[in-house]
PDB file of N, CA and C in Angstrom:
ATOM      1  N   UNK A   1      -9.779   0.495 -11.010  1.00  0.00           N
ATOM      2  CA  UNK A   1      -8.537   0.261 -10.301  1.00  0.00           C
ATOM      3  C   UNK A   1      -7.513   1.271 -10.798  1.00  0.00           C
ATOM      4  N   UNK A   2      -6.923   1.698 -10.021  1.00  0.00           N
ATOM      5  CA  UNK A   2      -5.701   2.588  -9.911  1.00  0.00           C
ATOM      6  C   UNK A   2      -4.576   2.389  -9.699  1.00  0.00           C
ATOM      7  N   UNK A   3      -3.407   2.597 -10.019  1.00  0.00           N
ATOM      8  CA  UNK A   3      -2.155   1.803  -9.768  1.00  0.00           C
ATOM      9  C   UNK A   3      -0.837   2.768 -10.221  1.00  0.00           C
ATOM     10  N   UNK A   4      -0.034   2.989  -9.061  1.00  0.00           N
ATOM     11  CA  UNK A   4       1.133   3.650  -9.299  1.00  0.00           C
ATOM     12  C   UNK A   4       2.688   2.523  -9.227  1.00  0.00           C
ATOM     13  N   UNK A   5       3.759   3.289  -9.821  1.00  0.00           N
ATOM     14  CA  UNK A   5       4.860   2.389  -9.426  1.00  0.00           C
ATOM     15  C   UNK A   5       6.206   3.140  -9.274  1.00  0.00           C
ATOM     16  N   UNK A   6       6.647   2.656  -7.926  1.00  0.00           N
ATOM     17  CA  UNK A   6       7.570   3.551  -7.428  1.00  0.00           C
ATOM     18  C   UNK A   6       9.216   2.462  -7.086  1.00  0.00           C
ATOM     19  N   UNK A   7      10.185   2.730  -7.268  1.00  0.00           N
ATOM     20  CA  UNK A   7      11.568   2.139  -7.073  1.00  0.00           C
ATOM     21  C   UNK A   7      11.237   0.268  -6.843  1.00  0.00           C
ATOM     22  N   UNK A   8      10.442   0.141  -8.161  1.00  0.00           N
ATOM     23  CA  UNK A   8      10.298  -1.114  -7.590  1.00  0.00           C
ATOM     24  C   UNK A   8       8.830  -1.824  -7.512  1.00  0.00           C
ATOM     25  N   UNK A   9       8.436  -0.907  -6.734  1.00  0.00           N
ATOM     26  CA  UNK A   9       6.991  -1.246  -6.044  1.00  0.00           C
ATOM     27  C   UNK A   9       5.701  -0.927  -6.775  1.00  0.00           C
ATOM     28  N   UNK A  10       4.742  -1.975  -6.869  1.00  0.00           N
ATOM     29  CA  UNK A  10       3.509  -1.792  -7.655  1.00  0.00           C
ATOM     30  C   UNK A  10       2.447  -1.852  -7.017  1.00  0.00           C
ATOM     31  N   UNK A  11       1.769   0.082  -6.714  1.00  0.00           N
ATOM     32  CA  UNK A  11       1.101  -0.054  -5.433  1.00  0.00           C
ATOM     33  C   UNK A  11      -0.567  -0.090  -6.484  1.00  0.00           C
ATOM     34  N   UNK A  12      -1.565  -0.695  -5.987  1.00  0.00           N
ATOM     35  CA  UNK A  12      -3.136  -1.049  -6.671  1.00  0.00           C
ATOM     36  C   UNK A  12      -3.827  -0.466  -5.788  1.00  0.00           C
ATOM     37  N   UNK A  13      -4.547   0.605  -6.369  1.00  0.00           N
ATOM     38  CA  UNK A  13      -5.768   0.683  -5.006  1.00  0.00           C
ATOM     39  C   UNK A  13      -6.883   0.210  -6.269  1.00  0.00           C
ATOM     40  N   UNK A  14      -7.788  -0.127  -5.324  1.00  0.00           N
ATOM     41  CA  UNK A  14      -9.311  -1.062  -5.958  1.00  0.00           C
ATOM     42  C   UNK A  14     -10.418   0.005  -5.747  1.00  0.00           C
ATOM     43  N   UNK A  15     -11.477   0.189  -7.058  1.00  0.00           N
ATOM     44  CA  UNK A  15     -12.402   0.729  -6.803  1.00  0.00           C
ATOM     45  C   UNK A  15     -13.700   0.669  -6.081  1.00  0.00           C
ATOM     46  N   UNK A  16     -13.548  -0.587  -5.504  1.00  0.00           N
ATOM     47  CA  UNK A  16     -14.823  -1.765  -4.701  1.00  0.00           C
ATOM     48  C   UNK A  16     -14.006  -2.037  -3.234  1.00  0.00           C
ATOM     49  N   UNK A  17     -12.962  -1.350  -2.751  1.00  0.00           N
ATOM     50  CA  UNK A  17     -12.365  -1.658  -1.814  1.00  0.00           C
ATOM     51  C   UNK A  17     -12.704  -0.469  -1.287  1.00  0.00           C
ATOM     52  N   UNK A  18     -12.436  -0.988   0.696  1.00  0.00           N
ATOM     53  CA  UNK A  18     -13.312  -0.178   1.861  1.00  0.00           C
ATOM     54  C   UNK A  18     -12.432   0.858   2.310  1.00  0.00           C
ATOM     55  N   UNK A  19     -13.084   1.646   3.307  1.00  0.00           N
ATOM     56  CA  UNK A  19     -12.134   2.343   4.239  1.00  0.00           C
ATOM     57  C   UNK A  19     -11.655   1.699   5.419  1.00  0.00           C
ATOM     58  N   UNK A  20     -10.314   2.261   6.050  1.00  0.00           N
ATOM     59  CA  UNK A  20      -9.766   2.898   5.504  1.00  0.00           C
ATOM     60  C   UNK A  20      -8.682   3.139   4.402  1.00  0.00           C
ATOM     61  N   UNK A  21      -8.515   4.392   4.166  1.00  0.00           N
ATOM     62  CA  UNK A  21      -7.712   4.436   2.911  1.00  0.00           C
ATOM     63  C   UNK A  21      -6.817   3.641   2.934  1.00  0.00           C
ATOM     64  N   UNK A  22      -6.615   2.456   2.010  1.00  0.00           N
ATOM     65  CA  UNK A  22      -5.092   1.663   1.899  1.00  0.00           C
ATOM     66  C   UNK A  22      -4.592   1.534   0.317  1.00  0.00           C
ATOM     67  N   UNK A  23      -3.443   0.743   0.299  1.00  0.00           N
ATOM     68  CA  UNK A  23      -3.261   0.681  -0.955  1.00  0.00           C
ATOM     69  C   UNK A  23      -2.617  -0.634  -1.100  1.00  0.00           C
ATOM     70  N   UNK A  24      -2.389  -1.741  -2.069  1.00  0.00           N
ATOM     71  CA  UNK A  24      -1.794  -2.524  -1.658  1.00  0.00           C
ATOM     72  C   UNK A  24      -0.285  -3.099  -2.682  1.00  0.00           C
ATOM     73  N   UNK A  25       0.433  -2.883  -1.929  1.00  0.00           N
ATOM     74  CA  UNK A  25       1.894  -2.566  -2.317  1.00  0.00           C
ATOM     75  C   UNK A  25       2.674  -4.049  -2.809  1.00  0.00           C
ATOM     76  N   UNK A  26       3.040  -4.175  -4.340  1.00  0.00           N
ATOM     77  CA  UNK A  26       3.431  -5.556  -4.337  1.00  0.00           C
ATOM     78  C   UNK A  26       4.985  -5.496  -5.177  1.00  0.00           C
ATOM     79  N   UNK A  27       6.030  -6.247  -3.914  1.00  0.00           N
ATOM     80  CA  UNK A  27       7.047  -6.305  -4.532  1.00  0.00           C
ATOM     81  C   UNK A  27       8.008  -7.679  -4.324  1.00  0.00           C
ATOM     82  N   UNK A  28       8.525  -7.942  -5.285  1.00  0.00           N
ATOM     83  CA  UNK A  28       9.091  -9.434  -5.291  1.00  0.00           C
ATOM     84  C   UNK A  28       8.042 -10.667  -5.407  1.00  0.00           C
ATOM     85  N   UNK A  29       7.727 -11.429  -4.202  1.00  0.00           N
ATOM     86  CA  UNK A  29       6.898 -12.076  -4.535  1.00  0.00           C
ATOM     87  C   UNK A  29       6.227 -11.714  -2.960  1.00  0.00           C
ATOM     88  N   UNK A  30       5.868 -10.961  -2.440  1.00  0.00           N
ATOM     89  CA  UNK A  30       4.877 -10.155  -1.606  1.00  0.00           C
ATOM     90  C   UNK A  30       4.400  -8.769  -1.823  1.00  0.00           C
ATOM     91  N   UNK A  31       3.331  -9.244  -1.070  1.00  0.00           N
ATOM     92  CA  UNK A  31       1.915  -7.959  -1.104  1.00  0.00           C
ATOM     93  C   UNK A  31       1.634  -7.703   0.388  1.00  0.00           C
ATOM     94  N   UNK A  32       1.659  -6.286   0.047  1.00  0.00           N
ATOM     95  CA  UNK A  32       1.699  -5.524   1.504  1.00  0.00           C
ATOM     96  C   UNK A  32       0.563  -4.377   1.965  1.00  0.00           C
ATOM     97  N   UNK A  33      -0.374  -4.505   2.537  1.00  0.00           N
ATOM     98  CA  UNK A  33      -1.382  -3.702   2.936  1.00  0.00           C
ATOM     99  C   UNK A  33      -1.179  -2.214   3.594  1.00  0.00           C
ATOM    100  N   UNK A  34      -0.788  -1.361   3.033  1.00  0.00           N
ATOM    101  CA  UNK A  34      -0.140  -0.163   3.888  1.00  0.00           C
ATOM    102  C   UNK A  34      -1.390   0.601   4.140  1.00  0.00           C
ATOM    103  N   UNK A  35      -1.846   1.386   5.532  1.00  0.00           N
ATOM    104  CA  UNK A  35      -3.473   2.226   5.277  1.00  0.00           C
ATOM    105  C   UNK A  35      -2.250   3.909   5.130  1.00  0.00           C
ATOM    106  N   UNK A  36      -3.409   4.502   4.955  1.00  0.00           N
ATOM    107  CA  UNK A  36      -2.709   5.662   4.861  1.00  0.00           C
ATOM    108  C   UNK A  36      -4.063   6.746   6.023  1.00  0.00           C
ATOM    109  N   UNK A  37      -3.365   7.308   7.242  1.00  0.00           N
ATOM    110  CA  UNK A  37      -3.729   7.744   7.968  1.00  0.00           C
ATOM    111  C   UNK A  37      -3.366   9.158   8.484  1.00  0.00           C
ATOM    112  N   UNK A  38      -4.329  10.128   8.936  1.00  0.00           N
ATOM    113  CA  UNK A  38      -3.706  11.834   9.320  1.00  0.00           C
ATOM    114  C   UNK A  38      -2.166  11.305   9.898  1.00  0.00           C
ATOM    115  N   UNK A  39      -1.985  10.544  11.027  1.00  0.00           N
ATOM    116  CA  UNK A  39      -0.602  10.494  11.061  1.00  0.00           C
ATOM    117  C   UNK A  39       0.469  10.000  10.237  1.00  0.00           C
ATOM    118  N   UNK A  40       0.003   9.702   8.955  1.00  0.00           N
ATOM    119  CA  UNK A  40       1.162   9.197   8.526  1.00  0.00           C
ATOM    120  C   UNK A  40       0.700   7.579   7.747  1.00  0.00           C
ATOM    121  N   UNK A  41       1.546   7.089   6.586  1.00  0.00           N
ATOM    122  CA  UNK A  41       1.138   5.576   6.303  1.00  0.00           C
ATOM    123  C   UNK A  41       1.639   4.594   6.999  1.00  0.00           C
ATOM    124  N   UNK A  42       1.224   3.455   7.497  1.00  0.00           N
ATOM    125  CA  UNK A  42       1.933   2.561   8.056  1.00  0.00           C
ATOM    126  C   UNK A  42       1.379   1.324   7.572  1.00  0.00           C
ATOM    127  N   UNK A  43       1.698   0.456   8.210  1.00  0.00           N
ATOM    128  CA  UNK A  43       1.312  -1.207   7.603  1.00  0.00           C
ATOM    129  C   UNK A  43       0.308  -1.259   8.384  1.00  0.00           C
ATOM    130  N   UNK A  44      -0.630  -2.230   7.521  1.00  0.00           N
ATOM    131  CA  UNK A  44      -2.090  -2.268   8.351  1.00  0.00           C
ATOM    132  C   UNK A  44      -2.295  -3.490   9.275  1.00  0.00           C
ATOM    133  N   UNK A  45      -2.709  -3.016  10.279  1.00  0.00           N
ATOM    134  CA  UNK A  45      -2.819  -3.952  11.465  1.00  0.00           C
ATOM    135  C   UNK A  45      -4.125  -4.461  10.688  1.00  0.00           C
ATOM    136  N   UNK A  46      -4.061  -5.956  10.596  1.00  0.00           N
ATOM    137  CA  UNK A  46      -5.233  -6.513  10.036  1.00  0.00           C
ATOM    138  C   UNK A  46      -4.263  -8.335   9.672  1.00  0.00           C
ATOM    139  N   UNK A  47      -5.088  -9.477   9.921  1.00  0.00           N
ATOM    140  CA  UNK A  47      -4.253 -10.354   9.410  1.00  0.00           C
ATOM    141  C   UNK A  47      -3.904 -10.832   8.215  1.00  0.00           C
ATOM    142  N   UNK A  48      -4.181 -10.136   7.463  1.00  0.00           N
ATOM    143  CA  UNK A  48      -4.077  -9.935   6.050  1.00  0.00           C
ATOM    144  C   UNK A  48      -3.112  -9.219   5.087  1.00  0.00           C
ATOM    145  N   UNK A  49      -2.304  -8.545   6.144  1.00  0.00           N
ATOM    146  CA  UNK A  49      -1.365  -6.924   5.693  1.00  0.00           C
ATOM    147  C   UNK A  49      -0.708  -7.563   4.887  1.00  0.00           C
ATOM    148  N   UNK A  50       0.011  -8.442   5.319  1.00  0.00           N
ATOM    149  CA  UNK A  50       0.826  -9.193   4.178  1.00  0.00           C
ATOM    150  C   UNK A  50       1.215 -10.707   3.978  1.00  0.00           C
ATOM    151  N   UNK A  51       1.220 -10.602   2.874  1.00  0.00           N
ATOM    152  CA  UNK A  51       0.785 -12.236   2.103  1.00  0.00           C
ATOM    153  C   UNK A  51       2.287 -12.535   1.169  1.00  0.00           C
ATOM    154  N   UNK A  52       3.107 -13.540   1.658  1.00  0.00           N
ATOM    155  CA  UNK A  52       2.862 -13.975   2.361  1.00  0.00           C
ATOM    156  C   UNK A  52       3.221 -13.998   3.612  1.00  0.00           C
ATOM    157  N   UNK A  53       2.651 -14.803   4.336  1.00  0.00           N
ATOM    158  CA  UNK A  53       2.613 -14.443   6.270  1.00  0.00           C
ATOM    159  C   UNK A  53       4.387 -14.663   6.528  1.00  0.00           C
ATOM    160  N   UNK A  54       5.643 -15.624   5.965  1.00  0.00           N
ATOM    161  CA  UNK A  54       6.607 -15.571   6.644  1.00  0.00           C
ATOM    162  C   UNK A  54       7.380 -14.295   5.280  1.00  0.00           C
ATOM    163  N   UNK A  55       6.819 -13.643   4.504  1.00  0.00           N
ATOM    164  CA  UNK A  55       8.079 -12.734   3.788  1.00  0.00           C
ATOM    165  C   UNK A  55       8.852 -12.234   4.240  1.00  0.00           C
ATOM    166  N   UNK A  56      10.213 -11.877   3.910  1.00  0.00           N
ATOM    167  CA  UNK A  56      11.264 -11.064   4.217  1.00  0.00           C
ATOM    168  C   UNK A  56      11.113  -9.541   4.911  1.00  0.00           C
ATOM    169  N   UNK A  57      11.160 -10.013   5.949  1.00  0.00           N
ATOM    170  CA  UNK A  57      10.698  -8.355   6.561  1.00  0.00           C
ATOM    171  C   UNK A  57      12.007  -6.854   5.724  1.00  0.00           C
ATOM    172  N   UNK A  58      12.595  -7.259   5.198  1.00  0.00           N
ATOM    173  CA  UNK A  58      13.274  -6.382   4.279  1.00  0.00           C
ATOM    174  C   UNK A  58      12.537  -6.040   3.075  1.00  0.00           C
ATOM    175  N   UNK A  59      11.429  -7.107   3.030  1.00  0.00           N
ATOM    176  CA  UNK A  59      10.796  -6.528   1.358  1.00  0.00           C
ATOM    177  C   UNK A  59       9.389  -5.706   1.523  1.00  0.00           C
ATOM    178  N   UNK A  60       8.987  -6.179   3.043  1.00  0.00           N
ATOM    179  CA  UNK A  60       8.119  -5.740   3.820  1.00  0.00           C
ATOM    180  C   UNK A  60       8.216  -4.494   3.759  1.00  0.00           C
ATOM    181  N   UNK A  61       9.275  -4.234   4.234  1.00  0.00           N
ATOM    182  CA  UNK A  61       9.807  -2.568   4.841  1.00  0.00           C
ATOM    183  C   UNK A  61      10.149  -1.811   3.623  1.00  0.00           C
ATOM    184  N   UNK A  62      10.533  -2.587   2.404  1.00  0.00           N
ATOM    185  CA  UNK A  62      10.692  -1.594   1.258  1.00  0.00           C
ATOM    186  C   UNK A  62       9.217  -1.093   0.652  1.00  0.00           C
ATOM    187  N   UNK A  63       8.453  -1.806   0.840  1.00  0.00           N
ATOM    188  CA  UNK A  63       7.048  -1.090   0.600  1.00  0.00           C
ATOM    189  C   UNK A  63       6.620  -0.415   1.437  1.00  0.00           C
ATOM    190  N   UNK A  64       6.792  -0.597   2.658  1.00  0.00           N
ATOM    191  CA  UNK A  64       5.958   0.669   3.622  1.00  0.00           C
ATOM    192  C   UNK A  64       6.977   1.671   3.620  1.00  0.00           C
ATOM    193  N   UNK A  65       8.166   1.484   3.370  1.00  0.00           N
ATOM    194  CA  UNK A  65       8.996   2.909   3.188  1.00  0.00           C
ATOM    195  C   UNK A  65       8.820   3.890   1.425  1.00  0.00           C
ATOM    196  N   UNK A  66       8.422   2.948   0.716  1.00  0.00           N
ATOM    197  CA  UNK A  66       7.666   3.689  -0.439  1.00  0.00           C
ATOM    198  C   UNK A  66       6.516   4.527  -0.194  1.00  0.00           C
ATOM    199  N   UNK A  67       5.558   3.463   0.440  1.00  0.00           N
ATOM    200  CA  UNK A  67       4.305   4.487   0.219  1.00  0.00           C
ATOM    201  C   UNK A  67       4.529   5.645   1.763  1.00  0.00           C
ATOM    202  N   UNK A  68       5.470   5.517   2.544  1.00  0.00           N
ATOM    203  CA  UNK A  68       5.655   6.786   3.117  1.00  0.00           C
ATOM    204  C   UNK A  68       6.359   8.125   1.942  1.00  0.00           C
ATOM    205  N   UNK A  69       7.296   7.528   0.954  1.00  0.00           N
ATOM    206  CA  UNK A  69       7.714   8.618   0.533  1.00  0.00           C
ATOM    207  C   UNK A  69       6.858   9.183  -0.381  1.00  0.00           C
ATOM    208  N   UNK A  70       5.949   8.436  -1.168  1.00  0.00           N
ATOM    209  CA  UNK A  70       5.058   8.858  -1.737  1.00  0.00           C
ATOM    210  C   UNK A  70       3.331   8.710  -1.470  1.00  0.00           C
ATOM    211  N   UNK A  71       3.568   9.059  -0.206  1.00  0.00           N
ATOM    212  CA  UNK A  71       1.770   8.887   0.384  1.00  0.00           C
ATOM    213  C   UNK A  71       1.319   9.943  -0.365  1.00  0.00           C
ATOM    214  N   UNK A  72       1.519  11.153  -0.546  1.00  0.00           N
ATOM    215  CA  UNK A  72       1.000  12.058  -1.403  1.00  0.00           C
ATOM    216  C   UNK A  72       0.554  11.657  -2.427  1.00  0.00           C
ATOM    217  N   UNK A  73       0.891  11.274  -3.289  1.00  0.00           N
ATOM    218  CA  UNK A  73       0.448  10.564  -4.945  1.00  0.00           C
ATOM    219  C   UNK A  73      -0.571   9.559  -4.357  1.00  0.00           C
ATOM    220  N   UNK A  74      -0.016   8.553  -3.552  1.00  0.00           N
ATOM    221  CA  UNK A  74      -1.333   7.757  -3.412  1.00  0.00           C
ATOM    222  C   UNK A  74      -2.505   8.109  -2.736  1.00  0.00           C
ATOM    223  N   UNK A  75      -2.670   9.277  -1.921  1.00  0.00           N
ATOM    224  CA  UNK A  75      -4.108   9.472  -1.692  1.00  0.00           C
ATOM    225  C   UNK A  75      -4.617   9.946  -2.753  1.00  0.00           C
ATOM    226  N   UNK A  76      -3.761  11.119  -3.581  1.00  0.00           N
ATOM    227  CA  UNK A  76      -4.487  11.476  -4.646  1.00  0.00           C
ATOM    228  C   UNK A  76      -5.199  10.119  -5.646  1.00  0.00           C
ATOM    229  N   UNK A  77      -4.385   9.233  -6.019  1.00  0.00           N
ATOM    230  CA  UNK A  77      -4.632   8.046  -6.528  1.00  0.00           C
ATOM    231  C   UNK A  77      -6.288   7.382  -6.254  1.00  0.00           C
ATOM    232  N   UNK A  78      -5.757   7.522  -4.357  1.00  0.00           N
ATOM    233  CA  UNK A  78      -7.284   7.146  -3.820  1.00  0.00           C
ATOM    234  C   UNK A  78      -8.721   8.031  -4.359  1.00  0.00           C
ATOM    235  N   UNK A  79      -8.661   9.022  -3.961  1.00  0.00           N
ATOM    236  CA  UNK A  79      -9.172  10.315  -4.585  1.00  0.00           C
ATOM    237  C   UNK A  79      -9.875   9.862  -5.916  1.00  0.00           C
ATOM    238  N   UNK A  80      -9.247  10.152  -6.942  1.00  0.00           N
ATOM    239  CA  UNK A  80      -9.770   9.656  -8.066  1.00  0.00           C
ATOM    240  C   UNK A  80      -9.955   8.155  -8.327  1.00  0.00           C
ATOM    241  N   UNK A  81      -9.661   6.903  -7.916  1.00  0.00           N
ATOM    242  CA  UNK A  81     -10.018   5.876  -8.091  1.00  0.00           C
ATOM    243  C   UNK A  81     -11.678   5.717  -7.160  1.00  0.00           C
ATOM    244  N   UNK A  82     -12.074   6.521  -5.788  1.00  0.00           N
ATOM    245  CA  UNK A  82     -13.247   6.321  -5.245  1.00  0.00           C
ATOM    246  C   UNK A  82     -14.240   7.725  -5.716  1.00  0.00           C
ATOM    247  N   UNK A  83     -13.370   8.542  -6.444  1.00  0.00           N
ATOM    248  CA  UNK A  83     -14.570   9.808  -6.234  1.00  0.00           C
ATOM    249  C   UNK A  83     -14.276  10.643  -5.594  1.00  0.00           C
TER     250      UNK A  83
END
């Protein structure tokens, strides 16, 4: 497991976890599934993205606006946490 932390945010990528590339972003008391894709990171369509299901879409958005500013570091992250 791999794990960066940015204004806040404590993003985990897992070494037993699938494609595609995601990372999962935890701040306050939610966890947020962001994938990271050629266009860009966004929140992952999946019913799972974030836990829990009614969180503050403000705390929501502070993690997917992290791992946009630092998608760079986290693929690298990915990178070396899969190989």
């Amino acid at each position: 497991m791999g794990s960066l932390r940015f204004g806040g945010v404590l993003f985990s990528i897992y070494s037993f976890d699938h494609l595609p590339r995601h990372a999962h972003g935890a701040y306050a008391e939610v966890v947020v599934i962001v994938e990271f894709w050629p266009g860009g990171a966004r929140l992952a369509e999946r019913y799972d993205a974030v836990t829990p299901t009614n969180a503050k879409r403000s705390d929501v958005m502070k993690v997917v606006r992290a791992a946009k500013l630092h998608e760079a570091e986290l693929n690298r992250l990915w990178e070396e946490t899969h190989g």
